[in-house]
Protein backbone atom coordinates (compact mmCIF):
# COMPACT_ATOMS: atom_id res chain seq x y z
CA UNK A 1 -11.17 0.39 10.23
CA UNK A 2 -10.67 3.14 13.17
CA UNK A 3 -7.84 1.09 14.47
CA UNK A 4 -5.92 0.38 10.84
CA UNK A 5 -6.31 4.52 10.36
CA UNK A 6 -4.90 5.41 14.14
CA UNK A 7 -2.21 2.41 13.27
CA UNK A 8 -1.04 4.70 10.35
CA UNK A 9 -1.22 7.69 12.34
CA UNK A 10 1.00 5.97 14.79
CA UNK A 11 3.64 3.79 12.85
CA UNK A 12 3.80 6.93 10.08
CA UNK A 13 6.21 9.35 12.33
CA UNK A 14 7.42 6.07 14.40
CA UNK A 15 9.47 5.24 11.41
CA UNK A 16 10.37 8.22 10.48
CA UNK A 17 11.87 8.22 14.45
CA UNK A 18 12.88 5.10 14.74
CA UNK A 19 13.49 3.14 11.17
CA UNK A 20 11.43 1.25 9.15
CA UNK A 21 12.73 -1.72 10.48
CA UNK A 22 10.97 -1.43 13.76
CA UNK A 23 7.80 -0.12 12.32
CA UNK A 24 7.26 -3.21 10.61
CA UNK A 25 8.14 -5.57 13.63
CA UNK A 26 6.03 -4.01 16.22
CA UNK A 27 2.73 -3.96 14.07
CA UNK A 28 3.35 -7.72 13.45
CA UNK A 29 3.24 -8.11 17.39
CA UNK A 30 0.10 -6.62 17.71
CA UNK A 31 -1.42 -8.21 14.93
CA UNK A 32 -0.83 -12.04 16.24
CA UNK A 33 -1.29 -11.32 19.98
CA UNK A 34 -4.70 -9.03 19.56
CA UNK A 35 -6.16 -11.66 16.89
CA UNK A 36 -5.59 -14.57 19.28
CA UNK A 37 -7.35 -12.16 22.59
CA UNK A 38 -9.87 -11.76 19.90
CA UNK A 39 -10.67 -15.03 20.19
CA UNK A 40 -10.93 -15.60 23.83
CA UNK A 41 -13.23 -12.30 23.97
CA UNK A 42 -15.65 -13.17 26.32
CA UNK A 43 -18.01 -9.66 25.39
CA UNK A 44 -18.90 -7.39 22.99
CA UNK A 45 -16.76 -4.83 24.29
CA UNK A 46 -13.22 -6.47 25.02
CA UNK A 47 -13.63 -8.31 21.24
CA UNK A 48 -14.11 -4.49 19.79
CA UNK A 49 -10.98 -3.16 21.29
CA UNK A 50 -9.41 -6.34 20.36
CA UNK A 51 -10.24 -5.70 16.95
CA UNK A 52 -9.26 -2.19 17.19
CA UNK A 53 -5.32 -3.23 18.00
CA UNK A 54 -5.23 -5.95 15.28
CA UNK A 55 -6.40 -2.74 13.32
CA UNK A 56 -3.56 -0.85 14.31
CA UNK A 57 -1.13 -3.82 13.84
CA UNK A 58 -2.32 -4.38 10.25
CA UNK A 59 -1.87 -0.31 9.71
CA UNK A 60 1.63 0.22 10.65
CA UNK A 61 2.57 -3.48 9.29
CA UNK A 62 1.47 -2.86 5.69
CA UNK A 63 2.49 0.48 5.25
CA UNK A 64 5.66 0.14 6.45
CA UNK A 65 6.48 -3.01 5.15
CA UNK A 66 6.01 -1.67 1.44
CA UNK A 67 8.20 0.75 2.13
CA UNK A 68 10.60 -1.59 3.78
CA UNK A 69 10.78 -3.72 0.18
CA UNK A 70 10.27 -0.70 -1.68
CA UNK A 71 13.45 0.71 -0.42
CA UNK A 72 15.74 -2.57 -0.69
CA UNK A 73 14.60 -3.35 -4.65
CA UNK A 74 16.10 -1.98 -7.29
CA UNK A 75 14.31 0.28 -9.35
CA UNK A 76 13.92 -2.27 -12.29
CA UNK A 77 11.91 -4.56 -9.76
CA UNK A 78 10.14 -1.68 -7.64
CA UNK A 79 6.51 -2.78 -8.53
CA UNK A 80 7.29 -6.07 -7.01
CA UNK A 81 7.72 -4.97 -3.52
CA UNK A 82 3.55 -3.45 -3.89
CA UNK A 83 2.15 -5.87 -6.65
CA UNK A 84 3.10 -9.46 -4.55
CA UNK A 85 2.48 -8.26 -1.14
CA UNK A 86 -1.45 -7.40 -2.69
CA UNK A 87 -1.24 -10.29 -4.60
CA UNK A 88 -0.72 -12.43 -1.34
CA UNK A 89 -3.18 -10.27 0.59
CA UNK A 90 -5.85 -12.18 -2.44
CA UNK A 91 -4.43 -15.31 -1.60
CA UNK A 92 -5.35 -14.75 2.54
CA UNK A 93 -9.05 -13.79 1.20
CA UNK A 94 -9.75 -17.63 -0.55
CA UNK A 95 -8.13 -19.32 2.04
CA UNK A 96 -10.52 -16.73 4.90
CA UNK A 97 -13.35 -18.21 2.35
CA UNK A 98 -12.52 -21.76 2.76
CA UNK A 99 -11.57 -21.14 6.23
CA UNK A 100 -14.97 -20.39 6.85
CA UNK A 101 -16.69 -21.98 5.53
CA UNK A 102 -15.63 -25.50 6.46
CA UNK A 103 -14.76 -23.82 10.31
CA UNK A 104 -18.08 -21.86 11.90
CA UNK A 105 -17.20 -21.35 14.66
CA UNK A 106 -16.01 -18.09 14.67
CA UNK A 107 -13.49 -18.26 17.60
CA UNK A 108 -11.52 -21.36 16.52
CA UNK A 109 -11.33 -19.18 12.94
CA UNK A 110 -9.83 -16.53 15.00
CA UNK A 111 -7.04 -19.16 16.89
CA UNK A 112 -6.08 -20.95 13.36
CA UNK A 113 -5.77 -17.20 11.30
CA UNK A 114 -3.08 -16.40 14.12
CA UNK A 115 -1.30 -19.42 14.30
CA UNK A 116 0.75 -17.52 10.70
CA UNK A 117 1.02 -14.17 12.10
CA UNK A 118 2.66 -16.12 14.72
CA UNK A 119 5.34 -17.39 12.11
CA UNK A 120 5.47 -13.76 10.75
CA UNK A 121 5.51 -12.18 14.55
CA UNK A 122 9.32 -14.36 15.12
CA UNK A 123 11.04 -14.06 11.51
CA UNK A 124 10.26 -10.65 11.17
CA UNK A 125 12.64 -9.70 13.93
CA UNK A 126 15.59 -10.96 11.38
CA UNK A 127 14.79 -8.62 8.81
CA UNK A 128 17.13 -5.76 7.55
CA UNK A 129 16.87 -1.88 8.29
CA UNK A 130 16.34 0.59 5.32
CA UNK A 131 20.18 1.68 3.98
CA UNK A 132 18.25 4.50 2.96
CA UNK A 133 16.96 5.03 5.96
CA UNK A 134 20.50 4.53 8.10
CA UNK A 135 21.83 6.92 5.79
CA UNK A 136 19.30 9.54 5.70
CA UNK A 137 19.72 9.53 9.76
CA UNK A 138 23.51 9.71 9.25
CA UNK A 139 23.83 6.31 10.71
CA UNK A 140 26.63 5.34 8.09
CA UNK A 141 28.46 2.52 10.12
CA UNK A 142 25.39 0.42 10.14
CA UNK A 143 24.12 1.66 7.06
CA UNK A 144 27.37 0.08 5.53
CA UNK A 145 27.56 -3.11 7.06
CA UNK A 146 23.73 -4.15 5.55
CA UNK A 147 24.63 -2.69 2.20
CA UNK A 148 28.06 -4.92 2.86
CA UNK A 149 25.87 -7.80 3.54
CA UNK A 150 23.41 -7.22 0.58
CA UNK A 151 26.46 -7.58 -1.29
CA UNK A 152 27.86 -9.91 -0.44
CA UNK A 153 24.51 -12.26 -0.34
CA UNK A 154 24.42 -11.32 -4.51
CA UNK A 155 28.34 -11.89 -4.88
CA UNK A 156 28.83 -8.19 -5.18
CA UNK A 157 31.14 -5.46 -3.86
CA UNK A 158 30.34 -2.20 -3.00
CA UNK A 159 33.13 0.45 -3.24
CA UNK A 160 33.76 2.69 -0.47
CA UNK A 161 34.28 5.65 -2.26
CA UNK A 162 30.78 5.21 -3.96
CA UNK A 163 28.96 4.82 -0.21
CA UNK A 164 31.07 8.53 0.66
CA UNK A 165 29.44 10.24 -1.99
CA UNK A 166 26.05 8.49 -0.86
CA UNK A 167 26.83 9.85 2.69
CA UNK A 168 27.78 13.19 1.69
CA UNK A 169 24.69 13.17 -1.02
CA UNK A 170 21.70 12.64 2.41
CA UNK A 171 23.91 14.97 5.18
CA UNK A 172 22.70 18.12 2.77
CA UNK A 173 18.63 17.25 3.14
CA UNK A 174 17.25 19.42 5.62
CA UNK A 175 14.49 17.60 7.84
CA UNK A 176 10.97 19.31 7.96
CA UNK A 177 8.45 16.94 7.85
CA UNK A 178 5.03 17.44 6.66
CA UNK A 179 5.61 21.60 6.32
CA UNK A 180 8.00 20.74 3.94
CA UNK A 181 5.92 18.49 1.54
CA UNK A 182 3.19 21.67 1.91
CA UNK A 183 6.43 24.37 0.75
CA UNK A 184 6.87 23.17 -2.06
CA UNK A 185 3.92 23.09 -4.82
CA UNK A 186 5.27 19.95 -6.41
CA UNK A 187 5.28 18.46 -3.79
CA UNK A 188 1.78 19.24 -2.42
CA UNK A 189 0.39 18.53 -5.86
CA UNK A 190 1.90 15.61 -5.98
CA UNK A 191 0.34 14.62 -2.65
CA UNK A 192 -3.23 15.94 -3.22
CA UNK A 193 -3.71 13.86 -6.52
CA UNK A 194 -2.17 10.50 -4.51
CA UNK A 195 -4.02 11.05 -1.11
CA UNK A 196 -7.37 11.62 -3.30
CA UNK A 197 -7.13 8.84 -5.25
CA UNK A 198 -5.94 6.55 -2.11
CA UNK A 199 -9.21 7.89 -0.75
CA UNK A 200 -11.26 6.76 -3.51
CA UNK A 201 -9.84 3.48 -4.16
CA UNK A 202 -10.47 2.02 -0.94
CA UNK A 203 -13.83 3.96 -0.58
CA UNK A 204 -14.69 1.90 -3.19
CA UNK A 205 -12.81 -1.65 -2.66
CA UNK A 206 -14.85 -1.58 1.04
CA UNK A 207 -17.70 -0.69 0.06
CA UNK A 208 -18.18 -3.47 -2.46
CA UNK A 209 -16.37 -5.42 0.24
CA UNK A 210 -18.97 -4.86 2.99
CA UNK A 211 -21.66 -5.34 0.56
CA UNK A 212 -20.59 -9.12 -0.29
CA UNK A 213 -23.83 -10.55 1.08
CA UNK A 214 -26.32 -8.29 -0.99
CA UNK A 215 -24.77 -9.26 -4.35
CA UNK A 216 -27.45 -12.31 -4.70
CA UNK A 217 -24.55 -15.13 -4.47
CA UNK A 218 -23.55 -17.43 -1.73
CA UNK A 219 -21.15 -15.02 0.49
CA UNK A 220 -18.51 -18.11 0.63
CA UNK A 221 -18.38 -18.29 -3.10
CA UNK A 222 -18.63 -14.49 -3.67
CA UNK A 223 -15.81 -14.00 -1.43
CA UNK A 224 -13.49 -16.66 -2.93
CA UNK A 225 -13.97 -15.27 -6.24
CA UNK A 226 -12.79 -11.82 -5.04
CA UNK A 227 -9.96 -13.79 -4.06
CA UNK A 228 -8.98 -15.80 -6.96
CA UNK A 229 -9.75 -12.58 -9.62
CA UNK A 230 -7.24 -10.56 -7.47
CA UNK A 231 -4.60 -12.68 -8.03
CA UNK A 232 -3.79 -12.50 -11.52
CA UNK A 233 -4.40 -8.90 -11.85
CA UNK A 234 -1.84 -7.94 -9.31
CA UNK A 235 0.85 -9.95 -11.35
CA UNK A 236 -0.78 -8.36 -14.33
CA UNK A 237 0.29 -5.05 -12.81
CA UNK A 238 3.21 -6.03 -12.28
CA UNK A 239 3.94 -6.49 -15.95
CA UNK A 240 1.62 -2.67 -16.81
CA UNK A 241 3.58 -1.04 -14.16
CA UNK A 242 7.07 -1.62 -16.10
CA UNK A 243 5.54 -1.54 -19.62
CA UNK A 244 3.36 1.14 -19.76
CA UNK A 245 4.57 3.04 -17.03
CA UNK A 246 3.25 4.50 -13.51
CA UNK A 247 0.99 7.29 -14.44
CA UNK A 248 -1.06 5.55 -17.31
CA UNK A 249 -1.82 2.56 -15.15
CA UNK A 250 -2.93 4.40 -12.41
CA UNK A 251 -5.70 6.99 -14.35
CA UNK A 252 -6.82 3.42 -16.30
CA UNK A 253 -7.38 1.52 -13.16
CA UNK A 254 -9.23 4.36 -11.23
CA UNK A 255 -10.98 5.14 -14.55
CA UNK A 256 -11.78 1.24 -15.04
CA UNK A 257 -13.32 0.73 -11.41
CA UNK A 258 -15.41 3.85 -11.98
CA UNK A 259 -16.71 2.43 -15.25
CA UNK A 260 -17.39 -1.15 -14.18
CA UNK A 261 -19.13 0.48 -10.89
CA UNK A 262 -21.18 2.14 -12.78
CA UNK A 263 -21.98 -0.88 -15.19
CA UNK A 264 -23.66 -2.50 -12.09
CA UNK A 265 -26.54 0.20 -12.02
CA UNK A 266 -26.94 -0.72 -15.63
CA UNK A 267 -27.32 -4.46 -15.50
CA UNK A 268 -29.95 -3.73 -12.56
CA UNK A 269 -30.03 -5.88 -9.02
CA UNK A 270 -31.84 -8.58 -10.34
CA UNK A 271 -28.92 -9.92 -12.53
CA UNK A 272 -26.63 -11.72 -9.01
CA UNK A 273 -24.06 -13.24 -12.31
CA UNK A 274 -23.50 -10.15 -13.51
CA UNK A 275 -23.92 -7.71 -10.52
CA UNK A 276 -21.14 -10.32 -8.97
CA UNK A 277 -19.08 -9.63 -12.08
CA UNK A 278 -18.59 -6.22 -12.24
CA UNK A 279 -18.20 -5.94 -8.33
CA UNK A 280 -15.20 -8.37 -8.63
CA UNK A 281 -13.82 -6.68 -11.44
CA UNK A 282 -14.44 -2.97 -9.70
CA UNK A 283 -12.95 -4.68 -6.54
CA UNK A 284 -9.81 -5.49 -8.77
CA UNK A 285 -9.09 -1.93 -10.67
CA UNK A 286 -9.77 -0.73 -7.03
CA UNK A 287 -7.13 -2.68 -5.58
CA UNK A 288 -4.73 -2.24 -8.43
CA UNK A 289 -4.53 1.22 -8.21
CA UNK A 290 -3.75 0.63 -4.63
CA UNK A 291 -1.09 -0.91 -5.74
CA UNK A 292 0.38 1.58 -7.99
CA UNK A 293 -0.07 4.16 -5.27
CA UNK A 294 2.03 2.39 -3.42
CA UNK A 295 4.53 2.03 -5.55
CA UNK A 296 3.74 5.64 -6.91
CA UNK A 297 4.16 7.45 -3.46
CA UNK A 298 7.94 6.02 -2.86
CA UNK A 299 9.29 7.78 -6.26
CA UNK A 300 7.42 10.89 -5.75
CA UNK A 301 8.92 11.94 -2.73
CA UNK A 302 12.75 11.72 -1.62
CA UNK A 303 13.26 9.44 1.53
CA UNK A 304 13.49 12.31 4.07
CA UNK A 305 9.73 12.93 3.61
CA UNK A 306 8.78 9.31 1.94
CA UNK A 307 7.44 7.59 5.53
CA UNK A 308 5.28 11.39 6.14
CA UNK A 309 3.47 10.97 2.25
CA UNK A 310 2.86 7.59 2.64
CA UNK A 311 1.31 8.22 6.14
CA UNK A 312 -0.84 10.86 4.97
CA UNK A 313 -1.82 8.88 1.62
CA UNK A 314 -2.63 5.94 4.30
CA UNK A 315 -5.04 8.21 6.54
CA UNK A 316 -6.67 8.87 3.40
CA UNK A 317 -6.56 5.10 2.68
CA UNK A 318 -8.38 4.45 5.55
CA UNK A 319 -10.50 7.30 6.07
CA UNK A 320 -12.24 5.64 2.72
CA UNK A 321 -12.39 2.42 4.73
CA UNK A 322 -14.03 3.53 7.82
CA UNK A 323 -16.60 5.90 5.26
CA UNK A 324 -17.27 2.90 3.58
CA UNK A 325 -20.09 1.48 5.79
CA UNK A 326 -21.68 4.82 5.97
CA UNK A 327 -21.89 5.30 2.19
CA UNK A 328 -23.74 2.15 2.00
CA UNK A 329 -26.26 2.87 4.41
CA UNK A 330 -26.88 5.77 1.83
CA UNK A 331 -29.17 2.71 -0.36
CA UNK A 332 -31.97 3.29 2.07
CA UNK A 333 -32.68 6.16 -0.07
CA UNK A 334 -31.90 4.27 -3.50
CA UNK A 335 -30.05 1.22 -4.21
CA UNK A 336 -27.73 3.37 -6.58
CA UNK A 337 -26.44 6.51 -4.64
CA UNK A 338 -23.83 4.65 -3.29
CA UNK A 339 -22.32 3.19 -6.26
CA UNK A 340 -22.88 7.03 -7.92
CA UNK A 341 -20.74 8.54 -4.73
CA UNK A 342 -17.53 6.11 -5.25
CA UNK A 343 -17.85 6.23 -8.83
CA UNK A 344 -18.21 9.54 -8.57
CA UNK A 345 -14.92 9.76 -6.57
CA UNK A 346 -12.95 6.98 -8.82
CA UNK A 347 -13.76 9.56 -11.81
CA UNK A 348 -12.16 12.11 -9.74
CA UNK A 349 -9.17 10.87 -8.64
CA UNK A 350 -8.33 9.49 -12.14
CA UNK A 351 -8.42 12.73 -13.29
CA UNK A 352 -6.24 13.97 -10.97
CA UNK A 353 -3.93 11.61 -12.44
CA UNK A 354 -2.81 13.57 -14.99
CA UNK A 355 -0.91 15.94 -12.52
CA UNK A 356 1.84 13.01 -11.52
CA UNK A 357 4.75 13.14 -13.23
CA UNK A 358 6.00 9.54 -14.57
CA UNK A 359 8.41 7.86 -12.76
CA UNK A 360 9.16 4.34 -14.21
CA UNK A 361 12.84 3.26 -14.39
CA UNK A 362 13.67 6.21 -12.26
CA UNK A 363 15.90 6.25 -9.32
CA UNK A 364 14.07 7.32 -6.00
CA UNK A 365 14.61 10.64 -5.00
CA UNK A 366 16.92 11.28 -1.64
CA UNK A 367 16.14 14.80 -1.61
CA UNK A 368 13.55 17.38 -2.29
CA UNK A 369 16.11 18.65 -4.70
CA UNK A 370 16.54 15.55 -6.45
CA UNK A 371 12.44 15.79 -7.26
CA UNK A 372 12.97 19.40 -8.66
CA UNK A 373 15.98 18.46 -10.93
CA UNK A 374 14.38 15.36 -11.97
CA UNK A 375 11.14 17.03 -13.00
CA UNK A 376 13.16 19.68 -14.72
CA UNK A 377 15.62 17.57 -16.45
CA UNK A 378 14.31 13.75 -17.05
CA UNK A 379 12.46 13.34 -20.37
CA UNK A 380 10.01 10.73 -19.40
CA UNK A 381 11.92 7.72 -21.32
CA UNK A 382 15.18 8.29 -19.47
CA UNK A 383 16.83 6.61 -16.81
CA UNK A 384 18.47 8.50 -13.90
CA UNK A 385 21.57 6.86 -13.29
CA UNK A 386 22.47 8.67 -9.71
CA UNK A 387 24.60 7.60 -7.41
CA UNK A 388 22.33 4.95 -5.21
CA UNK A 389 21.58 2.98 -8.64
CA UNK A 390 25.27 2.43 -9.02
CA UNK A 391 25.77 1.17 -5.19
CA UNK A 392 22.44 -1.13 -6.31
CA UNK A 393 24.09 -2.34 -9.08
CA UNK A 394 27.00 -2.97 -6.72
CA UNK A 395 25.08 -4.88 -4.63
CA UNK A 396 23.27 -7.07 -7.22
């Protein structure tokens, strides 16, 4: 968990230096290369450090990889890019159960769980860079010869007098980083109620995680039922995230895991069924709302400042992680003050949900000014047609 928060620490401003592109290769590397040294640890000590760099890997990978999608789909198909990748993410955790449980030994697990990051370590290299990206960085050459080749993979054509208004659109954005999400109050509430609720989610998704083996079922089981639950709520959210819209999903999932959490105090310890129930269905809203913050973070903030908000919201993301065993040790006390904490917290952070503007079937911002116009202007049924949904539509 230490090395998946330093990865986003890391891979965050990386991108923002050097394109998402790269951020999303790198990470990839480390994750197949430190998972195999894993398994040829031969101490304690070298397998922890190990661990810590597949950490890293797996930080910079998924963060930047969401964006990556996020920033290639059109808006009508934005959930997508969040919703599948989690969705797949289930699919890894019944195939670890399985894994292990018809592989013990714990080394050969590590050797066969690289052999696909080794796949994903060589085609990842062939991958395109951000347009938005290119542009924002005034790289317009290369920016136009992807957006060329998008087109022309969708039989489409994208007129050059549309990608000059693009380029003249990003060369008026002013580049401030983090102190400029911070100068502006939209913009910092906007990033408070995300990086709280980011916190809280995966407070929660870990520490029910970690806590597999105390539920009263057979881990393997327990764990392939996470699994297989996962999977149809992410394509579930899919569907919520384009019918009922961003903000609504989001307060109902973090509101949902705090609610089932809570149920588990209820049905007592003794019950394992039901105990193992409301853990798998806290695990989901917990990991839906992940999701949606995913998705929610790219249309909150314009693409200068889009890589430095979902950086921060990933610290967050992890700083719940690596909390997570420490709020269980809290049930030496009582069994219950740890679900009470990240309930607590999921109550919280659902509330804060109320600040966030909606954004479905909006265009993403490319400035800070596009945010203030759009909160100004958009009622929250309307569609802003701006000029990058027209070179989409170009291109598709």
């Amino acid at each position: 968990m230490a090395g998946v928060l330093f990865g986003c620490l890391l891979f965050g401003p990386f991108a923002e230096s050097f394109g998402r592109k790269r951020a999303t290769q790198i990470p990839a590397v480390f994750m197949f290369l430190f998972t195999a040294i894993t398994g040829l640890s031969h101490n304690f000590y070298l397998y922890m450090a190990s661990q810590f760099m597949v950490g890293v890997g797996y930080g910079g990978f998924r963060m930047n990889g969401i964006i990556l999608a996020t920033e290639w789909i059109g808006m009508s198909k934005r959930s997508w890019g969040a919703c599948l990748s989690q969705m797949f993410f289930a699919v890894g955790l019944c195939a670890l159960a399985g894994l292990s449980y018809f592989v013990r030994d714990w080394r050969r697990v590590q050797f066969i769980t690289a052999a696909p990051l080794g796949v994903v370590a060589f085609y990842i290299w062939y991958i395109p860079e951000s347009a938005r990206w290119l542009l924002d960085r005034g790289r317009v050459k290369e920016a136009r010869e992807v957006l060329k080749k998008a087109a022309a993979i969708n039989k489409g054509v994208v007129p050059v007098s549309l990608l000059n208004t693009v380029v003249m659109v990003t060369e008026t954005e002013k580049k401030g980083g983090t102190l400029t999400i911070f100068k502006s109050p939209v913009l910092t509430k906007y990033l408070i109620a995300v990086v709280i609720a980011w916190f809280s989610l995966n407070l929660t998704y870990y520490c029910l995680s970690f806590n597999v083996g105390n539920l009263g079922l057979d881990i393997f089981l327990t764990q392939l039922i996470f699994g297989l639950s996962e999977m149809p709520a992410h394509l579930l959210c899919i569907w919520l995230l384009e019918a009922v819209g961003r903000r609504v999903c989001l307060i109902g999932t973090l509101l949902g895991g705090g609610v089932t959490c809570l149920l588990i105090i209820a049905v007592g310890q003794d019950k394992a069924i039901f105990v193992t129930l409301f853990a798998a269905l806290g695990r989901i809203f917990s990991n839906m709302a992940g999701s949606i913050c995913s998705v929610y973070v790219q249309e909150l903030f314009p693409t200068s400042l889009r890589q430095t908000a979902s950086g921060l919201g990933n610290i967050a993301c992890r700083a719940g992680g690596l909390l997570s065993p420490v709020v269980n040790m809290l049930v030496m006390y009582h069994w219950t003050i740890p679900i009470v904490v990240y309930s607590s917290l999921m109550f919280l952070s659902g509330a804060l949900g109320f600040l966030l503007p909606e954004t479905r079937r909006r265009e993403l911002p490319d400035s800070t000014a596009d945010v203030g116009k759009r909160k100004n202007t958009l009622a929250n049924d309307e569609i802003d047609f701006s000029t990058f949904s027209q070179m989409k539509s170009a291109c598709m």
